[in-house]
Every structure is written in structure tokens, then in C-alpha cells.
Protein backbone atom coordinates (compact mmCIF):
# COMPACT_ATOMS: atom_id res chain seq x y z
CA UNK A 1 -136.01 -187.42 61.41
CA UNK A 2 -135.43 -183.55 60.30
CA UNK A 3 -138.90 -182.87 63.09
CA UNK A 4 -136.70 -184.38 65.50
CA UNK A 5 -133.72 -182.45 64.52
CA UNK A 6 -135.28 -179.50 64.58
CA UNK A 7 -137.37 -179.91 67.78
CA UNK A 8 -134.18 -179.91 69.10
CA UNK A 9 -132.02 -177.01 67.35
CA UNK A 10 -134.26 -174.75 67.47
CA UNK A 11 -134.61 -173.76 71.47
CA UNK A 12 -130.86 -174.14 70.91
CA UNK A 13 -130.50 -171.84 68.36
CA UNK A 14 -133.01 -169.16 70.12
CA UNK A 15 -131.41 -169.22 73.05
CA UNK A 16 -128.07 -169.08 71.53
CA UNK A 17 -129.20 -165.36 69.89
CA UNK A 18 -130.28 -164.36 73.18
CA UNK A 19 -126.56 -165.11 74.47
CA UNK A 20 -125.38 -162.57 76.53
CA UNK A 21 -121.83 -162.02 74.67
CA UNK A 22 -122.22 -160.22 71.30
CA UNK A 23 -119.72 -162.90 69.62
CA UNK A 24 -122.42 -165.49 70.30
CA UNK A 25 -125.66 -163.57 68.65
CA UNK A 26 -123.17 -163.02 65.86
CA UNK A 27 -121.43 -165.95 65.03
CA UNK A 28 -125.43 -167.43 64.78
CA UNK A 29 -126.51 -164.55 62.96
CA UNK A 30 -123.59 -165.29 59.93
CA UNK A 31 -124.63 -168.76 59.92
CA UNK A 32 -128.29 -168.01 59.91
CA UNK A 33 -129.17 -169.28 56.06
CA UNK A 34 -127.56 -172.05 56.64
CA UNK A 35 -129.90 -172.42 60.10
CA UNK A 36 -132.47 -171.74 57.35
CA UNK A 37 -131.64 -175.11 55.26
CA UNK A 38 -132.16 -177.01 58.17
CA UNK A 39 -134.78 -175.57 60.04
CA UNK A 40 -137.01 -174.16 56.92
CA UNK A 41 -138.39 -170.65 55.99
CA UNK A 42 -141.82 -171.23 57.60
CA UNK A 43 -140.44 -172.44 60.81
CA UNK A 44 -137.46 -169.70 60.85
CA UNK A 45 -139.96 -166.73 59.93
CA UNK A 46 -142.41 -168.27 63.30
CA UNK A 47 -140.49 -168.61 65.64
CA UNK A 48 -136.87 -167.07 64.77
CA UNK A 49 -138.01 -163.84 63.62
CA UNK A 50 -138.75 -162.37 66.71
CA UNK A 51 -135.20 -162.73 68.25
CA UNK A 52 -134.34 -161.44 64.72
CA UNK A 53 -136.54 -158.30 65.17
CA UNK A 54 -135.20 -157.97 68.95
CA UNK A 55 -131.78 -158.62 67.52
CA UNK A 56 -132.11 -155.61 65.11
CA UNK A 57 -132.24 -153.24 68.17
CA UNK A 58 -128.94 -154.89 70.06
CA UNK A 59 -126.97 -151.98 71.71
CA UNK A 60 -124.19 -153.63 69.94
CA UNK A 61 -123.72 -152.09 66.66
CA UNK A 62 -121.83 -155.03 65.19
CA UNK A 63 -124.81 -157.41 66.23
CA UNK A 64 -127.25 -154.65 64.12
CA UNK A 65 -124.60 -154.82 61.41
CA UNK A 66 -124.96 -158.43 60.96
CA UNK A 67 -129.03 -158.62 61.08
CA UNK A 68 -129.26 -155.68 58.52
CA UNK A 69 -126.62 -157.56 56.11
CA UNK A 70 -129.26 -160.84 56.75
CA UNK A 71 -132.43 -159.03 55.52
CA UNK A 72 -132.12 -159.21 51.68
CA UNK A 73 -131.58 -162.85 51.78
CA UNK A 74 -134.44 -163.45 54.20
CA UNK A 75 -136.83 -160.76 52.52
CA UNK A 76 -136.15 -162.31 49.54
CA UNK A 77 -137.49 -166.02 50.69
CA UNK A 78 -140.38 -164.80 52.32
CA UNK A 79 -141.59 -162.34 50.04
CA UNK A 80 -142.58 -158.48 49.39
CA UNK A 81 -145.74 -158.87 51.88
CA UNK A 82 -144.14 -160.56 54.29
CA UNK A 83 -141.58 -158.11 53.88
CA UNK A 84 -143.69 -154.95 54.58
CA UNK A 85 -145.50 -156.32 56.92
CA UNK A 86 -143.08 -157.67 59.26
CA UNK A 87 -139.80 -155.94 58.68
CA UNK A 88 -140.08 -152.65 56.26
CA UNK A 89 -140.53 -150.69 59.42
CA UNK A 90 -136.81 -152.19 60.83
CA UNK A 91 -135.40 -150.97 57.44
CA UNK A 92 -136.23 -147.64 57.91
CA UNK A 93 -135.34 -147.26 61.52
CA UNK A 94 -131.67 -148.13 60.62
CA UNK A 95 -131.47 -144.96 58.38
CA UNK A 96 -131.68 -142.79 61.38
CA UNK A 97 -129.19 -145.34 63.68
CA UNK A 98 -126.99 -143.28 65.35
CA UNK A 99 -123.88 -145.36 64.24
CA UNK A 100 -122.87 -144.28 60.48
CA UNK A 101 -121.61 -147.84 59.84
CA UNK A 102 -125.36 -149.04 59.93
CA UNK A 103 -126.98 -145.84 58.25
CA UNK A 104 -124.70 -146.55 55.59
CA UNK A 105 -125.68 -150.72 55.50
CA UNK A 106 -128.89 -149.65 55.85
CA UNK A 107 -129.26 -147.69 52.45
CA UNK A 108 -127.26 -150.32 51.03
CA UNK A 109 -129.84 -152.96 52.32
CA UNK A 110 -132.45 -150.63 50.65
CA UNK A 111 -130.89 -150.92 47.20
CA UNK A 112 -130.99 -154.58 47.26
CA UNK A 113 -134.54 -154.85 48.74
CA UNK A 114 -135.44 -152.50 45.50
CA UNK A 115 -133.58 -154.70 42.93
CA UNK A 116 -135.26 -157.89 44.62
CA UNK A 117 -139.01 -156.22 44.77
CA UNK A 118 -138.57 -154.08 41.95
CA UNK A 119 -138.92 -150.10 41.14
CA UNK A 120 -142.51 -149.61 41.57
CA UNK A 121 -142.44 -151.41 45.45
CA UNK A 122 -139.43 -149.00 45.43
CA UNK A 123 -141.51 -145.87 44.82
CA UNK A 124 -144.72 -146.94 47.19
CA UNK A 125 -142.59 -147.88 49.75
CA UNK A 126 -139.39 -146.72 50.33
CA UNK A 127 -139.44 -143.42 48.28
CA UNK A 128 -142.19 -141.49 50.44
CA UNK A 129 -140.76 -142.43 54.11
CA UNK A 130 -136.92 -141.47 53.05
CA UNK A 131 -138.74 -138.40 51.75
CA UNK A 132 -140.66 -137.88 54.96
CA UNK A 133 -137.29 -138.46 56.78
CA UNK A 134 -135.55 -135.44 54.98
CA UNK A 135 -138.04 -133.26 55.75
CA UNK A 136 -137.91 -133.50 59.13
């Protein structure tokens, strides 16, 4: 039953964060953990993650907004490797966004992601490129 259900949200829900009206990615994006109880954190990091990477780049700053506030939740279920490997790079980008209301989420986002991983993934990984950052 729950393959069936989500054989059929699922092209739903990707197409609905493709939606061409900001409201629309974001009304999905708010609901997305609760998309994650259905769906499940293997099958959401697959095949959701790269409308949630493409989603992090929307020229609507609002739509950014709501992806950055999502990250802690979904770093958090999928782990400090999955993390780096996948969306550390996003993270970092924000800081330099050229809308203040997601600089400022984004250093936010990076307090939480150093509570969750802890101080020494803190210092290896966030540390050295914020440093690099202020340099140039």
C-alpha cells in the first residue's frame, strides 16, 4: 500500500516544486517533513533532493528562505556525510546571497548544523571556508 502511495505522490510532489508560481514551491517546501513521513528519508534524499538543491538557487528569495530553514531538519536525518557531501557547499553559498534576509538565515542555519554535528565538524568544516570568505 505506502509503494503505491508513493509511486504516486511523488511525480506529484516533484512537479509541484517545479511549479511555476513561488506560492506553490513554498507551500510544498513548509510541508516537506511531513512529505518526509510519507515518502521516507531514502526515497526523499534520491529523488527529492535535486529539486531541493535546484530549489536553493530560486530567484525568489522567499523560496531560498524556506529551503535554507529545511536544511537542519533534513541534515540532521541523513547525517554529517551525507551532509558534506551533498549540501555543505549550498550552506556556504547562502553566506554570500545577495539578499541579507538569507545571509542572515544562512549563519543561523550554520549554528544549528554545528549544535547537530558538533564543535569539531564545526572547526573542519565550517570554520576554514567562513575564514576563506573574509579574506577575500
Amino acid at each position: 500500500m505506502q509503494d503505491a502511495t508513493i509511486e504516486q505522490l511523488l511525480p506529484i510532489f516533484l512537479s509541484l516544486l517545479k511549479d511555476e508560481f513561488p506560492d506553490v514551491r513554498l507551500n510544498i517546501i513548509s510541508k516537506l517533513d511531513q512529505v518526509n513521513q510519507v515518502i521516507g528519508i531514502d526515497l526523499l534524499s534520491q529523488s527529492l533532493l535535486p529539486a531541493i538543491v535546484e530549489l536553493a538557487e530560486d530567484r525568489h528569495w522567499r523560496v531560498r528562505l524556506a529551503i535554507i530553514e529545511y536544511i537542519p531538519l533534513l541534515a540532521s536525518q541523513l547525517g554529517v556525510g551525507f551532509f558534506d557531501d551533498k549540501l555543505g557547499a549550498l550552506c556556504m553559498q547562502w553566506l554570500q546571497d545577495k539578499v541579507y534576509s538569507i545571509r542572515d538565515a544562512a549563519a543561523n542555519n550554520l549554528k544549528r548544523l554545528a549544535e547537530e554535528f558538533g564543535p569539531e565538524w564545526a572547526m573542519q568544516h565550517i570554520i576554514p571556508q567562513v575564514w576563506v570568505m573574509t579574506c577575500t
